[in-house]
N, C-alpha and C. Protein backbone atom coordinates (compact mmCIF):
# COMPACT_ATOMS: atom_id res chain seq x y z
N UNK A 1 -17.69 -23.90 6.86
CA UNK A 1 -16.26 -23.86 7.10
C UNK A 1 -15.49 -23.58 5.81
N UNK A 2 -15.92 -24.35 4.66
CA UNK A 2 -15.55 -23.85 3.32
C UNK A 2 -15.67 -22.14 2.94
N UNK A 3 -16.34 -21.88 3.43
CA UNK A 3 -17.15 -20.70 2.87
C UNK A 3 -16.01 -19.55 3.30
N UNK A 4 -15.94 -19.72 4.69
CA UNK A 4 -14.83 -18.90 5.54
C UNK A 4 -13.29 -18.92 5.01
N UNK A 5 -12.90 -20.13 4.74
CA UNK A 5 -11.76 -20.56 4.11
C UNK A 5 -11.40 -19.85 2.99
N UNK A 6 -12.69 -20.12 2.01
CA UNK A 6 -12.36 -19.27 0.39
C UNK A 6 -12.16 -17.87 0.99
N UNK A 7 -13.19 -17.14 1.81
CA UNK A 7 -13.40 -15.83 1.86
C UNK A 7 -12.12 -15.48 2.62
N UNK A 8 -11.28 -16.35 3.23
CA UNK A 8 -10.02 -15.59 3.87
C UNK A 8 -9.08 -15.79 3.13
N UNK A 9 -8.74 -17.18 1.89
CA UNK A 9 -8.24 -16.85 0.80
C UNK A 9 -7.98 -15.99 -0.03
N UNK A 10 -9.22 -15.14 -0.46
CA UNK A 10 -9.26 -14.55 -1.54
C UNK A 10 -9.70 -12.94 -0.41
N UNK A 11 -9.52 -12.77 0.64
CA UNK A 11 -9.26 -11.38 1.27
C UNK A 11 -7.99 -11.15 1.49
N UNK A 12 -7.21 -12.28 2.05
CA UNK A 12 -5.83 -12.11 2.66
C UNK A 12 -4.42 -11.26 1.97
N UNK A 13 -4.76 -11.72 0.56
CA UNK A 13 -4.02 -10.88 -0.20
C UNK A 13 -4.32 -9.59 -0.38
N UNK A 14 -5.19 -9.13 -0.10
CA UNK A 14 -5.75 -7.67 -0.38
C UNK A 14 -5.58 -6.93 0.67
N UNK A 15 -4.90 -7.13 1.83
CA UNK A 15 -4.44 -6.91 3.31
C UNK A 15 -3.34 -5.52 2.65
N UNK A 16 -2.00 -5.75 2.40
CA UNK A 16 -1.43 -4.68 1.66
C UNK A 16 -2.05 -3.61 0.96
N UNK A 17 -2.92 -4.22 0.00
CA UNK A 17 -3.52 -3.00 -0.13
C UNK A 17 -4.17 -1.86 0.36
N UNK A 18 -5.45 -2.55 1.38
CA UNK A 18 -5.96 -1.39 2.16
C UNK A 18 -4.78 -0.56 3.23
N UNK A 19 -4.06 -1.65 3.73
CA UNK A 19 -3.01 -0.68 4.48
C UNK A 19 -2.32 0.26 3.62
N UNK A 20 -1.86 -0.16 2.76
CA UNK A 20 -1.57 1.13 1.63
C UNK A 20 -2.32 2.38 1.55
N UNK A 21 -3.68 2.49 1.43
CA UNK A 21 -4.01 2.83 0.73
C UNK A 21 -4.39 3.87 1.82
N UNK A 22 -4.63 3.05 3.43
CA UNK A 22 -4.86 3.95 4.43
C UNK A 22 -3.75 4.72 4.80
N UNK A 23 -2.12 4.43 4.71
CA UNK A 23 -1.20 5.02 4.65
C UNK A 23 -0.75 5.90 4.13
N UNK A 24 -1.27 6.04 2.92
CA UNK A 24 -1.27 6.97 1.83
C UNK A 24 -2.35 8.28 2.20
N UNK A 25 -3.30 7.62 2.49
CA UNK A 25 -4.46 8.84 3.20
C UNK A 25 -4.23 9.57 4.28
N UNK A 26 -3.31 8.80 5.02
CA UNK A 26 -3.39 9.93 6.80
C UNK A 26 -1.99 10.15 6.69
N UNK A 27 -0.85 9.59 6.04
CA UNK A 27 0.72 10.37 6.16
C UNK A 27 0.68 11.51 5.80
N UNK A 28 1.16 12.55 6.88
CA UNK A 28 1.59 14.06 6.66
C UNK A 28 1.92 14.54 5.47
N UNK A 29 1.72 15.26 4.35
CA UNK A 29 2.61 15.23 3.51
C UNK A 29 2.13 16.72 2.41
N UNK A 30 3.40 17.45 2.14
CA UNK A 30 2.72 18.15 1.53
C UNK A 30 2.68 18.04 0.39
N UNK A 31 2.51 17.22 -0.10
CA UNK A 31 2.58 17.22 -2.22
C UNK A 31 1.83 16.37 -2.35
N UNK A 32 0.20 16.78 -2.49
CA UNK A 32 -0.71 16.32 -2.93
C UNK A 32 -0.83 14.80 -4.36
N UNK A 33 0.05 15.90 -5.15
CA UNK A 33 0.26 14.92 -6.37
C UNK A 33 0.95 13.64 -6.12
N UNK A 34 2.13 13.68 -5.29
CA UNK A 34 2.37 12.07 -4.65
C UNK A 34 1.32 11.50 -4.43
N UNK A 35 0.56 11.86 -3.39
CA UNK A 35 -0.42 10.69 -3.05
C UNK A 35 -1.16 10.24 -4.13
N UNK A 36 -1.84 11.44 -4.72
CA UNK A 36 -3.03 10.74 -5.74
C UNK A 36 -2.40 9.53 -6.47
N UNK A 37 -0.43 10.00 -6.88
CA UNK A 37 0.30 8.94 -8.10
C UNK A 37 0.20 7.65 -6.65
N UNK A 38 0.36 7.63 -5.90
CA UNK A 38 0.57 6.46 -5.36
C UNK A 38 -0.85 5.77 -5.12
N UNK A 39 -2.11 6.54 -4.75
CA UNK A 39 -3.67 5.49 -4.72
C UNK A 39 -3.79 5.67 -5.96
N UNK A 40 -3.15 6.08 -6.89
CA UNK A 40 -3.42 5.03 -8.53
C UNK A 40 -2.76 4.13 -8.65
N UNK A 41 -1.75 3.73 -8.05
CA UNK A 41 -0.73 3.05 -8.85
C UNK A 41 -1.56 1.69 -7.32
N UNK A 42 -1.57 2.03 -6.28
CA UNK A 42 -2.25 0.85 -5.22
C UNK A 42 -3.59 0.48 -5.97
N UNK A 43 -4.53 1.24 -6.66
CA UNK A 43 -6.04 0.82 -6.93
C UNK A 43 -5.54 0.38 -8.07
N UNK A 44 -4.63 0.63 -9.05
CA UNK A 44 -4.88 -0.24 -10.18
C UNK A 44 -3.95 -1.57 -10.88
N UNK A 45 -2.96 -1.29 -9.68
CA UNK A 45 -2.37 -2.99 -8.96
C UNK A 45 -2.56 -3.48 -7.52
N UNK A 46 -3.46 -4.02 -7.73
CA UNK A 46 -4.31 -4.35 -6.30
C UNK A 46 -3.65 -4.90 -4.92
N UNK A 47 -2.86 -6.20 -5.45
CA UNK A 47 -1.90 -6.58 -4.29
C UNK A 47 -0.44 -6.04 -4.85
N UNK A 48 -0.31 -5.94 -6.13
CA UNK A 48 1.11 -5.75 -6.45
C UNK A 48 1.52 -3.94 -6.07
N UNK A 49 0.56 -3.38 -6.26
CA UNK A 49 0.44 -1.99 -5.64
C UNK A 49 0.53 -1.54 -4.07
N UNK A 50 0.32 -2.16 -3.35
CA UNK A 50 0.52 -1.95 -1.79
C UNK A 50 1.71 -2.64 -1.29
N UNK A 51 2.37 -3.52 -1.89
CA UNK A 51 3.57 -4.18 -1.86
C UNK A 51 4.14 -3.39 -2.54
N UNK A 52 4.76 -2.88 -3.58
CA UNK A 52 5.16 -1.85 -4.02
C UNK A 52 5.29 -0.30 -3.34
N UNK A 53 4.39 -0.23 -3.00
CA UNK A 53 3.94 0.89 -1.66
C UNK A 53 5.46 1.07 -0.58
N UNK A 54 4.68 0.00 -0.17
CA UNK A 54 5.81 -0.08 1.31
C UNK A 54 6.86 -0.63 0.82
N UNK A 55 7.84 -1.22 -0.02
CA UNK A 55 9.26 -1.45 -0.46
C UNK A 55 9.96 0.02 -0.69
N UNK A 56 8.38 0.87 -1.83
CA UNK A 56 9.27 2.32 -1.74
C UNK A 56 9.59 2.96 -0.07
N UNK A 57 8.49 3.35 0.59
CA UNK A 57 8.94 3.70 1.89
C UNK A 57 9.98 3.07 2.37
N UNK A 58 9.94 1.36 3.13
CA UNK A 58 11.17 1.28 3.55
C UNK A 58 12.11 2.02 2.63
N UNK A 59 12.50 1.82 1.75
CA UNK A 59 14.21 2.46 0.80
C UNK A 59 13.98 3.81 0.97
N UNK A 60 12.71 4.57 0.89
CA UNK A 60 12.83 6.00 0.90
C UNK A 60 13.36 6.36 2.71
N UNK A 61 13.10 5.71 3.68
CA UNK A 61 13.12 5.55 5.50
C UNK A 61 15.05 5.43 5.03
N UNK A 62 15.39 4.37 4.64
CA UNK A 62 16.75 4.36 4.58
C UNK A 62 17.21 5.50 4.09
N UNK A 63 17.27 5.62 2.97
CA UNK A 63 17.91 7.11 2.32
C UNK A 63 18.20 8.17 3.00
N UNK A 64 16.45 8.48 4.04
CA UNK A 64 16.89 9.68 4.32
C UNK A 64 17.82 9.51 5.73
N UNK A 65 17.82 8.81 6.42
CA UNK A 65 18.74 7.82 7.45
C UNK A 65 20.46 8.26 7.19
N UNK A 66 20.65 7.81 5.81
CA UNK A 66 21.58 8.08 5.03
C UNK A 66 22.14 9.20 4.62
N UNK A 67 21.26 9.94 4.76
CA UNK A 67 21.61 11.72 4.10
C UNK A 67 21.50 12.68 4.90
């Protein structure tokens, strides 16, 4: 029961990331170089990178809403 506990501890935060990272892989998009800057910036801030991720989208979703 311990075992499960740590292991959903120390996965749970890393949840953002893979969704990031899968988001980043299958969104339409034509400018290659975005993505790669964004699965660097998700792989080499692990949770702070996929949280970062999606704050830009939402504000980028508003903007264009806006314009």
């Amino acid at each position: 029961m311990r075992l499960v506990i740590i292991i959903l501890i120390l996965l749970l935060p890393m949840v953002p990331t893979f969704l990031a990272i899968r988001d980043v892989v299958y969104r339409p998009s034509d400018d290659p170089q975005k993505k790669m800057i964004w699965l660097l910036i998700i792989i080499f801030l692990p949770v702070l990178g996929g949280l970062i991720y999606f704050a830009f989208k939402k504000f980028r979703k508003i903007a264009e809403k806006i314009s």
